[in-house]
N, C-alpha and C. Protein backbone atom coordinates (compact mmCIF):
# COMPACT_ATOMS: atom_id res chain seq x y z
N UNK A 1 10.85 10.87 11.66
CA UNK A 1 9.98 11.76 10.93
C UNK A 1 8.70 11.97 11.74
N UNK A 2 8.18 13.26 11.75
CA UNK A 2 7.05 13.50 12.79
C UNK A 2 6.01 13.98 11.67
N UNK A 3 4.70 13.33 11.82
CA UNK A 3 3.96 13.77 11.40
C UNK A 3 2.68 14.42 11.65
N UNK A 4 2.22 15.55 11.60
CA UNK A 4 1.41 16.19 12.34
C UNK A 4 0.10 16.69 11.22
N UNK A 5 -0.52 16.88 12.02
CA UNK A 5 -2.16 17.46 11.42
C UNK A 5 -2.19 18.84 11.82
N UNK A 6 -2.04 20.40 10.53
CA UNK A 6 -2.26 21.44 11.25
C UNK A 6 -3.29 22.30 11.76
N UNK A 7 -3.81 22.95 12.16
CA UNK A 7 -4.77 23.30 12.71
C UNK A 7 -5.87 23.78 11.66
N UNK A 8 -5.50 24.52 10.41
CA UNK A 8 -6.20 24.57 9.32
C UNK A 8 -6.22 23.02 8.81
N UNK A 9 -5.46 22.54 8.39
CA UNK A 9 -5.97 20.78 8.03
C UNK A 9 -6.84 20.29 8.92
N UNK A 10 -7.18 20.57 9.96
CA UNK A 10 -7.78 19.98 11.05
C UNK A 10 -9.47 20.74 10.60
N UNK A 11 -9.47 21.76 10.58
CA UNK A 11 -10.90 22.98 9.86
C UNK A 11 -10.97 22.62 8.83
N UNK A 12 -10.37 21.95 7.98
CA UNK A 12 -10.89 21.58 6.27
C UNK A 12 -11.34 20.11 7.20
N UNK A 13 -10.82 19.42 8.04
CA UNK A 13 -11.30 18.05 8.04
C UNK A 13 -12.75 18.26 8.24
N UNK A 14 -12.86 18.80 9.62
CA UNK A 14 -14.31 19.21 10.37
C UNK A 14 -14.84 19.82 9.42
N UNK A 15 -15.03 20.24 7.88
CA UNK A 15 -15.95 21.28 7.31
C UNK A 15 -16.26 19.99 6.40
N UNK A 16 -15.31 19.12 5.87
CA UNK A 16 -15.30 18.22 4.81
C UNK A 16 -16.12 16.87 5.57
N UNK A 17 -16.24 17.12 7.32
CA UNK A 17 -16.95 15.60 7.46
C UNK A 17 -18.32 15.75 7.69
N UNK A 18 -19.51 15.10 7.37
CA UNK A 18 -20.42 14.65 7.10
C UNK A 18 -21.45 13.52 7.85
N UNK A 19 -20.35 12.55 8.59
CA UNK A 19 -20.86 10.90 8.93
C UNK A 19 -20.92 11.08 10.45
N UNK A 20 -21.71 10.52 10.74
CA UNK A 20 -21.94 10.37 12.58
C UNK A 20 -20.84 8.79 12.96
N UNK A 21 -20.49 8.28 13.71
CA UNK A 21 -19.30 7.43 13.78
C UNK A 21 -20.70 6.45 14.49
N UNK A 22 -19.83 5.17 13.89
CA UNK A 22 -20.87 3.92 14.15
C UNK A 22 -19.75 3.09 15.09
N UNK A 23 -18.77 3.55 15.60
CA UNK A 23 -17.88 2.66 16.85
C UNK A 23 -18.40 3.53 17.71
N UNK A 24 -17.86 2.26 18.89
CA UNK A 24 -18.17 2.67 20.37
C UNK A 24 -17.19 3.64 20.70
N UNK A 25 -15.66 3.86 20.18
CA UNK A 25 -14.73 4.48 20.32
C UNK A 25 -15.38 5.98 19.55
N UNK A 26 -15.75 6.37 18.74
CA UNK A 26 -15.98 7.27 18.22
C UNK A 26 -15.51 7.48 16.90
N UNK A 27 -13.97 7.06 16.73
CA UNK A 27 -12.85 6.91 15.99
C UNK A 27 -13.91 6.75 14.24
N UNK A 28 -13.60 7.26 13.17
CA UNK A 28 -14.21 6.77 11.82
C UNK A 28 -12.91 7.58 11.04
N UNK A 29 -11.93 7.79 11.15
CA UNK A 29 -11.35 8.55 10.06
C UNK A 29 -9.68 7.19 10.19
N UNK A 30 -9.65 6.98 8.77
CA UNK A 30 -7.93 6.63 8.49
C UNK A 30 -7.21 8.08 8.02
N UNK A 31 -5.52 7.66 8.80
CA UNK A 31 -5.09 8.94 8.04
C UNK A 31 -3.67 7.85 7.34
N UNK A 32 -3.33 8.19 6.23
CA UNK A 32 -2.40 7.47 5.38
C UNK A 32 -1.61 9.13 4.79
N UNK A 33 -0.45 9.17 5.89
CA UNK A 33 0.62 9.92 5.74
C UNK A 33 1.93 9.63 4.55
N UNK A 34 2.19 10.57 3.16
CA UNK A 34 2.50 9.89 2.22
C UNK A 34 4.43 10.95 2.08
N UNK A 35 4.79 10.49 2.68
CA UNK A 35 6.24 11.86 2.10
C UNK A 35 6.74 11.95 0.81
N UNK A 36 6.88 12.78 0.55
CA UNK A 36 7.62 12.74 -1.18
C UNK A 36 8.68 14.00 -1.01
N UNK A 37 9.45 14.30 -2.21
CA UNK A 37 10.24 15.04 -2.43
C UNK A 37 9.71 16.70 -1.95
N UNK A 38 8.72 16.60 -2.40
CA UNK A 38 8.40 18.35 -2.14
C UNK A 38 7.34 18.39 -1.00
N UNK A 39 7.11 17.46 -0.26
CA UNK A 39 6.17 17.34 1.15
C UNK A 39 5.56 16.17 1.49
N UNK A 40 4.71 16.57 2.45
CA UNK A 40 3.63 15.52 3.06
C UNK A 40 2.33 15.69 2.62
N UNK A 41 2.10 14.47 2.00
CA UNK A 41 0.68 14.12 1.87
C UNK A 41 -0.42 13.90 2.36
N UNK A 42 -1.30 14.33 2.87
CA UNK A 42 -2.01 13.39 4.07
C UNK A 42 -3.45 13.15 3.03
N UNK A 43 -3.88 11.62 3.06
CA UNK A 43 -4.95 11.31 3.09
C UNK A 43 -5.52 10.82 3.90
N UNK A 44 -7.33 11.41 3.86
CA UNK A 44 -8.00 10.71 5.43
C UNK A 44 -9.37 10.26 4.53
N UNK A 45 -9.89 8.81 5.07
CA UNK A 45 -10.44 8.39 4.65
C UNK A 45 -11.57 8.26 5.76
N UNK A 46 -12.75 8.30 5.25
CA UNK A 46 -13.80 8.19 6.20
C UNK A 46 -14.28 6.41 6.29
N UNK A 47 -14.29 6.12 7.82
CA UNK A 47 -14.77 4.43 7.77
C UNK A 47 -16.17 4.33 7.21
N UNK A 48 -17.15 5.38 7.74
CA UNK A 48 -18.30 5.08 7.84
C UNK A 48 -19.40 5.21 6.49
N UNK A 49 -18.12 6.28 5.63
CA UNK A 49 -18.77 6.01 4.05
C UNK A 49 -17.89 6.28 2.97
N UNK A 50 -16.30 5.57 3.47
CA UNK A 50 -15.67 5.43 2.48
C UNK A 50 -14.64 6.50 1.44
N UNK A 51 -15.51 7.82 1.89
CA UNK A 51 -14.80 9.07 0.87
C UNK A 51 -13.98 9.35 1.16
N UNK A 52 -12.67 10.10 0.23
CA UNK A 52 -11.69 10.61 0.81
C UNK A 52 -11.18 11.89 0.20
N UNK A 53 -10.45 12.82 1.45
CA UNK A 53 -9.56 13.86 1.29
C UNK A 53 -8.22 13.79 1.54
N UNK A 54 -7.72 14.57 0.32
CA UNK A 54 -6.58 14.72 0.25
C UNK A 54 -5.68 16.14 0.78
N UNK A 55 -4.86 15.96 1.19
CA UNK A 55 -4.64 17.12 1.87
C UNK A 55 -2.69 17.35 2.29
N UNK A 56 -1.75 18.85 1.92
CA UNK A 56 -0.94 18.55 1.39
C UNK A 56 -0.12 19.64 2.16
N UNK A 57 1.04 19.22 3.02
CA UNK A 57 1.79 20.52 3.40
C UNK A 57 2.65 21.51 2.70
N UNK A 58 2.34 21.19 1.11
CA UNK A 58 2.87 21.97 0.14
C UNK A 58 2.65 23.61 -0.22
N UNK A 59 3.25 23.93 -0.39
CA UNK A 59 2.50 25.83 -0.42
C UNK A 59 2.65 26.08 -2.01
């Protein structure tokens, strides 16, 4: 199973983030990829203050 981030999911991420990243890597986002019957789920969670979006390859 391949799971991908699309380029509009990618423009809701960047509009929805907020936090400057407190690693040396840069890295502050979890993504928790969820499959179900009618698609993919993606939630991304921010490290640096916790909030999260949900986000859905469903039409």
């Amino acid at each position: 199973m391949i799971f991908e981030i699309t380029s509009s999911m990618e423009r809701e991420i960047r509009e929805w983030d907020q936090c400057i990243p407190v690693d040396v890597s840069g890295a502050k986002f979890a993504y928790t990829f969820i499959p179900t019957g009618l698609g993919i789920i993606i939630k991304i969670q921010c490290d640096v203050c916790k909030r999260e979006l949900l986000l859905s390859d469903v039409d």
